[in-house]
Protein backbone atom coordinates (compact mmCIF):
# COMPACT_ATOMS: atom_id res chain seq x y z
CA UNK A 1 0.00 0.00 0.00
CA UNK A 2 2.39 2.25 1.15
CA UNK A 3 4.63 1.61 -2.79
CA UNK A 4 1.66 2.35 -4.21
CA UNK A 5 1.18 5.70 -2.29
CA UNK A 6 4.95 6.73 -3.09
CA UNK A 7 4.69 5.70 -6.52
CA UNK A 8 1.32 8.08 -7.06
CA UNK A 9 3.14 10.61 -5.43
CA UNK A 10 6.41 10.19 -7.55
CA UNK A 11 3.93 10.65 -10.96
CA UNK A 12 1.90 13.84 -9.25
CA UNK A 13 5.32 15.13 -8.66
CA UNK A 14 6.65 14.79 -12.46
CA UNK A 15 3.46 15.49 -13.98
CA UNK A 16 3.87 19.11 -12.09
CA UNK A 17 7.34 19.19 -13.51
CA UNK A 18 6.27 18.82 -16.75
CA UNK A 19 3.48 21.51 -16.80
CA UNK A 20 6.25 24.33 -15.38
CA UNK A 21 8.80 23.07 -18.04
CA UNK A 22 6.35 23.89 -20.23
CA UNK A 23 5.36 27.10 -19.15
CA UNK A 24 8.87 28.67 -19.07
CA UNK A 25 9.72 27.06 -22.86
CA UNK A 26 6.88 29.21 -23.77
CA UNK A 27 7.66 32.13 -22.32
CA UNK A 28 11.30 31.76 -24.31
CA UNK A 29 10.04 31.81 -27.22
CA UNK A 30 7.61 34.70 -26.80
CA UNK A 31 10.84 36.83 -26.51
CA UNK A 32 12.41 36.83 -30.43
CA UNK A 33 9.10 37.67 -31.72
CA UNK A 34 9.09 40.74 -29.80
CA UNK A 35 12.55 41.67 -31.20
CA UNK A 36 11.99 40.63 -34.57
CA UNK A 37 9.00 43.10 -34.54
CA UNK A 38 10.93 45.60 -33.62
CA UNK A 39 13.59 44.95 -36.22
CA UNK A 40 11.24 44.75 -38.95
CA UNK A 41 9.41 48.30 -37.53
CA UNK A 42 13.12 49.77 -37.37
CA UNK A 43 13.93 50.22 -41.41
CA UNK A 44 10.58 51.70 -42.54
CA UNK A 45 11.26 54.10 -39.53
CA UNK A 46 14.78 55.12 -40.99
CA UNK A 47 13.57 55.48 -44.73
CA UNK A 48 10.44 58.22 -43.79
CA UNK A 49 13.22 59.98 -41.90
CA UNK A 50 15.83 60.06 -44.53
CA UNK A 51 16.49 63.51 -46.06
CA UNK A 52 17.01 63.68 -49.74
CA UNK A 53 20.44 65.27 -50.91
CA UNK A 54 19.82 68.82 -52.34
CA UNK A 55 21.85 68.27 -55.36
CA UNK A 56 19.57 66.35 -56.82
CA UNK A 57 17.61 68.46 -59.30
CA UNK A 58 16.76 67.56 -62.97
CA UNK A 59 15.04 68.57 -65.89
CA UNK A 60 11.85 66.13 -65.15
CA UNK A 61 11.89 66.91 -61.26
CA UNK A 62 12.60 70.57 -61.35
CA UNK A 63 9.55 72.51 -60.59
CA UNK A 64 8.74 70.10 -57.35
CA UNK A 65 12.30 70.21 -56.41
CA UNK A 66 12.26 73.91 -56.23
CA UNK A 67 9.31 74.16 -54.60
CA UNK A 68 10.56 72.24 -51.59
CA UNK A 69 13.75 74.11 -51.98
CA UNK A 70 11.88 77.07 -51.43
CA UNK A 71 10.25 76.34 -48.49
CA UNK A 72 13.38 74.94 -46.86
CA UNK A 73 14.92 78.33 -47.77
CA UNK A 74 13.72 81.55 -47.13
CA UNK A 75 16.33 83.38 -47.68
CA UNK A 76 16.25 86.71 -50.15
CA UNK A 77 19.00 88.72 -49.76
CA UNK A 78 22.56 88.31 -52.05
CA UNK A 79 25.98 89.76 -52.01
CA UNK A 80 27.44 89.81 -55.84
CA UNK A 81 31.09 90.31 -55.25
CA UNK A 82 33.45 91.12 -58.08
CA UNK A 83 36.84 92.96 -59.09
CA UNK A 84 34.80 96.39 -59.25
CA UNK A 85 32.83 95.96 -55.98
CA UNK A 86 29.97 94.33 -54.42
CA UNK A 87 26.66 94.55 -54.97
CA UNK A 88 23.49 93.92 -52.72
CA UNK A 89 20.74 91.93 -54.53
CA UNK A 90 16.74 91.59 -53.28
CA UNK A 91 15.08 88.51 -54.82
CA UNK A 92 11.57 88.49 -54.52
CA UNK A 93 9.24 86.34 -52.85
CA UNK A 94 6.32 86.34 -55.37
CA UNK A 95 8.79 84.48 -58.02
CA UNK A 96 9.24 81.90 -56.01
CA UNK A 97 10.44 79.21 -58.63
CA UNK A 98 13.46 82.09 -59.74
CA UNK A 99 14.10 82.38 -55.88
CA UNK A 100 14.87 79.02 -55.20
CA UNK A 101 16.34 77.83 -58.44
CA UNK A 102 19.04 81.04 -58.09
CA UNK A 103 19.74 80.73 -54.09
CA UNK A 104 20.21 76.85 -54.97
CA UNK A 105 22.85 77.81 -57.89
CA UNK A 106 24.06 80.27 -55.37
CA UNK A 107 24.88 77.35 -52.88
CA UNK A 108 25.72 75.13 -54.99
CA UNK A 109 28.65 77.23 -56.07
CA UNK A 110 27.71 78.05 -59.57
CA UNK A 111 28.07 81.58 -60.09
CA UNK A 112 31.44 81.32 -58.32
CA UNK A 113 32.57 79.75 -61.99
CA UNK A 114 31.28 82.77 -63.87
CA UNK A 115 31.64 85.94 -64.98
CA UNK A 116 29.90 88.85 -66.63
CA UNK A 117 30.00 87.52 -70.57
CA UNK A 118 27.98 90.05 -72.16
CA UNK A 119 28.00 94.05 -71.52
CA UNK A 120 25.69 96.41 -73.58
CA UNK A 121 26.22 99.62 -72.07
CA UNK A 122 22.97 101.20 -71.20
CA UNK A 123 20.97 98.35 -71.69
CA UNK A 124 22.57 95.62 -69.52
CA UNK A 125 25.28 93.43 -68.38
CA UNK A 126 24.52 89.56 -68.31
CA UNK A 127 26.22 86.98 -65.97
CA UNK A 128 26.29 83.28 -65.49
CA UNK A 129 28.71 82.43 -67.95
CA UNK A 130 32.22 81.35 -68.36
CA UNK A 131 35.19 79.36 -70.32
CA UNK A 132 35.62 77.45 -67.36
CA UNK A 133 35.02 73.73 -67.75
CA UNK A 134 33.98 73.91 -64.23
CA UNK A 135 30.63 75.79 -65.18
CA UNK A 136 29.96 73.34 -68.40
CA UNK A 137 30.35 70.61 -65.78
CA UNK A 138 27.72 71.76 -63.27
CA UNK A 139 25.14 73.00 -66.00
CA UNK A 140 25.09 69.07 -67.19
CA UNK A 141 25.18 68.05 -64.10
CA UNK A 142 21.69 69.68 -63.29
CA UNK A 143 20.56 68.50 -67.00
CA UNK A 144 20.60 72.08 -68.30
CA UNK A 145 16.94 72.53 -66.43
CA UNK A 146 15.05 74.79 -66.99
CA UNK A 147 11.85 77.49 -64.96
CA UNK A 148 8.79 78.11 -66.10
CA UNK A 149 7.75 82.04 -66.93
CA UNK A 150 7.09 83.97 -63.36
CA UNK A 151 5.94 87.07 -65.30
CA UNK A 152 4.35 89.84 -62.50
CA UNK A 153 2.68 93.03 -63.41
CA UNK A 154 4.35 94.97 -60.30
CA UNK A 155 7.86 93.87 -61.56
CA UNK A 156 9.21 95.43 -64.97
CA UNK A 157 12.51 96.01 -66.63
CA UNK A 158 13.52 99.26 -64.68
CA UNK A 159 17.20 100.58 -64.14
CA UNK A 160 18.71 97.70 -61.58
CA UNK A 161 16.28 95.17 -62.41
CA UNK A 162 17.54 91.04 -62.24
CA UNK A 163 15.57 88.79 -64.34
CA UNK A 164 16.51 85.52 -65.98
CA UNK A 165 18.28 84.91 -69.72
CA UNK A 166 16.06 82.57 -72.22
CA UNK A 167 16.25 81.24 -75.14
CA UNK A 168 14.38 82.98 -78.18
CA UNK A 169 14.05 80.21 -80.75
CA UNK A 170 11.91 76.77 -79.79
CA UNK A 171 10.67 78.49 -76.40
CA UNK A 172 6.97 79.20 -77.15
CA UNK A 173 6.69 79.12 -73.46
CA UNK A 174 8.85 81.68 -72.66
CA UNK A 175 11.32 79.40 -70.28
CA UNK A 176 13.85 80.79 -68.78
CA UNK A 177 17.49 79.77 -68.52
CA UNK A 178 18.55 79.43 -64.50
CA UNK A 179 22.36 79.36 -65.44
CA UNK A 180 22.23 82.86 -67.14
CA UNK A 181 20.74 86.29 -65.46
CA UNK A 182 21.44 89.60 -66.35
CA UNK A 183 21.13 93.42 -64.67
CA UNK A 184 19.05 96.40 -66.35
CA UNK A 185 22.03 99.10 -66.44
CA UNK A 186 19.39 101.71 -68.61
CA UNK A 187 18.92 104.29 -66.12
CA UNK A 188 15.29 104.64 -67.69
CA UNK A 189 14.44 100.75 -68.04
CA UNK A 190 14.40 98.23 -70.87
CA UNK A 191 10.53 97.97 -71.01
CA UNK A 192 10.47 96.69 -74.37
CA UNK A 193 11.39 93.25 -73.06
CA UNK A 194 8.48 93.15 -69.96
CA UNK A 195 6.91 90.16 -70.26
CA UNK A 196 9.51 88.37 -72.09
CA UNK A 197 11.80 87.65 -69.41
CA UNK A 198 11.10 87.10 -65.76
CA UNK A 199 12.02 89.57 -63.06
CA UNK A 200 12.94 88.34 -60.32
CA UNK A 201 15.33 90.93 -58.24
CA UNK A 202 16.86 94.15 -58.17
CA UNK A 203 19.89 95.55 -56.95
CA UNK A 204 19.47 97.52 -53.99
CA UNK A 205 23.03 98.27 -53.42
CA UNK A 206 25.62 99.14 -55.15
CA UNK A 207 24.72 100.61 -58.79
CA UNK A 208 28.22 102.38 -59.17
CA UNK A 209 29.45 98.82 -59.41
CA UNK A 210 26.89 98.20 -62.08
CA UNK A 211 27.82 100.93 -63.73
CA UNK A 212 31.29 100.32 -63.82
CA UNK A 213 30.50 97.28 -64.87
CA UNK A 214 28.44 98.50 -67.99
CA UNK A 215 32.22 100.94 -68.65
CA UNK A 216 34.34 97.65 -69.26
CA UNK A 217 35.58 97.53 -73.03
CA UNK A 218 34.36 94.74 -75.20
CA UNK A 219 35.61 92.79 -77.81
CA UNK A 220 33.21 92.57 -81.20
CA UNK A 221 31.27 89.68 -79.14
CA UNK A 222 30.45 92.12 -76.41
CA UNK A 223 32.27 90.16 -73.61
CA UNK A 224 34.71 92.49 -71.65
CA UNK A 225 38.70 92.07 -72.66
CA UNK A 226 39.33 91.71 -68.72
CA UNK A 227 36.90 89.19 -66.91
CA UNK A 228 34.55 90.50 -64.34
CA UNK A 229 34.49 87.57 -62.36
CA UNK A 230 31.75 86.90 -59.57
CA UNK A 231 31.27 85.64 -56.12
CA UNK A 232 27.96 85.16 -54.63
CA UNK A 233 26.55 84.80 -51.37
CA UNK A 234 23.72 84.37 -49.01
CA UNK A 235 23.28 87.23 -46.34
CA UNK A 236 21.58 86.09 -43.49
């Protein structure tokens, strides 16, 4: 009686074993899936986070690329350094395409390639231009893009004036070239061209330099003997 008694107890006793054994291998394995949800949450986190480089423009992406270039930077104000002096440049805020496409070139380090290629005394002097290979190099990097018309009633072709070069031939549309922007130097305005070519500035500072800009002697292609170089910045 009493073996039997032992022996019950003996299976009661392994029987609990078993159901604890049990319980903790389950509780093991609970454990990964947690972490492997985690993991697989992780990634899709990263990639909504991830910032897109700002170098990235094209010719099929441009007008949403500057667009959220523009809102990124509100910056409006430029300093157009050359051999003859600086000058203090307002962009405005109702082009906003022109705004962000130049302040991007600006950043980029375009205009820091070029010089003033083209000087028509009192009627302009046009930048964005150079021999360098350097500025060849950046226009295909950016695929040559190019910005829709920004044409405003309030902003004409008056003496200081910055709008953007085009092309004349194949541009029904009136696009304008980002690369290439040139200065009204006419101290009574080039109005002829008003809604031809956007405006999207005006010097504010600094018209002796334009001036002495518009003095520089040409050769028979109208690009000055000694290079006017620039250098432009963001002011703050």
């Amino acid at each position: 009686m009493k073996g039997r008694i032992l022996k019950l107890f003996m299976l009661i006793c392994i029987a609990f074993s078993i159901i604890n054994c049990k319980k903790e291998t389950s509780t093991e394995i609970s454990k990964p899936k947690a972490v492997e949800k985690i993991k697989q949450v992780q990634p899709q986190e990263v990639e909504i986070v991830a910032s897109k480089p700002w170098d990235s423009i094209t010719h099929d992406n441009a007008i949403d690329f500057l667009i959220a270039y523009g809102k990124e930077h509100k910056e409006n104000k430029l300093r157009v350094k050359t051999r003859l002096g600086d000058m203090i440049v307002q962009l405005y805020d109702d082009t906003p395409l022109h705004r962000a496409s130049f302040l991007f070139l600006v950043n980029a380090g375009y205009f820091n390639t070029t010089c003033f290629h083209r000087v028509v005394p009192g009627f302009i002097v046009q930048g964005g231009n150079s021999e360098n290979y350097s500025t060849v190099k950046i226009k295909n990097k950016y695929e040559n893009y190019t910005i829709p018309p920004e044409f405003r009633k309030n902003h004409k072709h008056k003496f200081g004036a910055l709008a953007a070069a085009r092309e004349w031939e194949n541009n029904i549309s009136k696009k304008s070239n980002p690369f290439e922007f040139y200065f009204i130097q006419a101290k009574n305005g080039a109005h002829h061209i008003d809604g031809e070519h956007t405006v999207f500035g005006e010097v504010i500072s600094g018209f002796n330099v334009l001036n002495k800009i518009a003095k520089q002697k040409t050769g028979r292609d109208e690009w000055p003997l000694k290079d006017v170089f620039t250098e432009i910045e963001v002011i703050e």
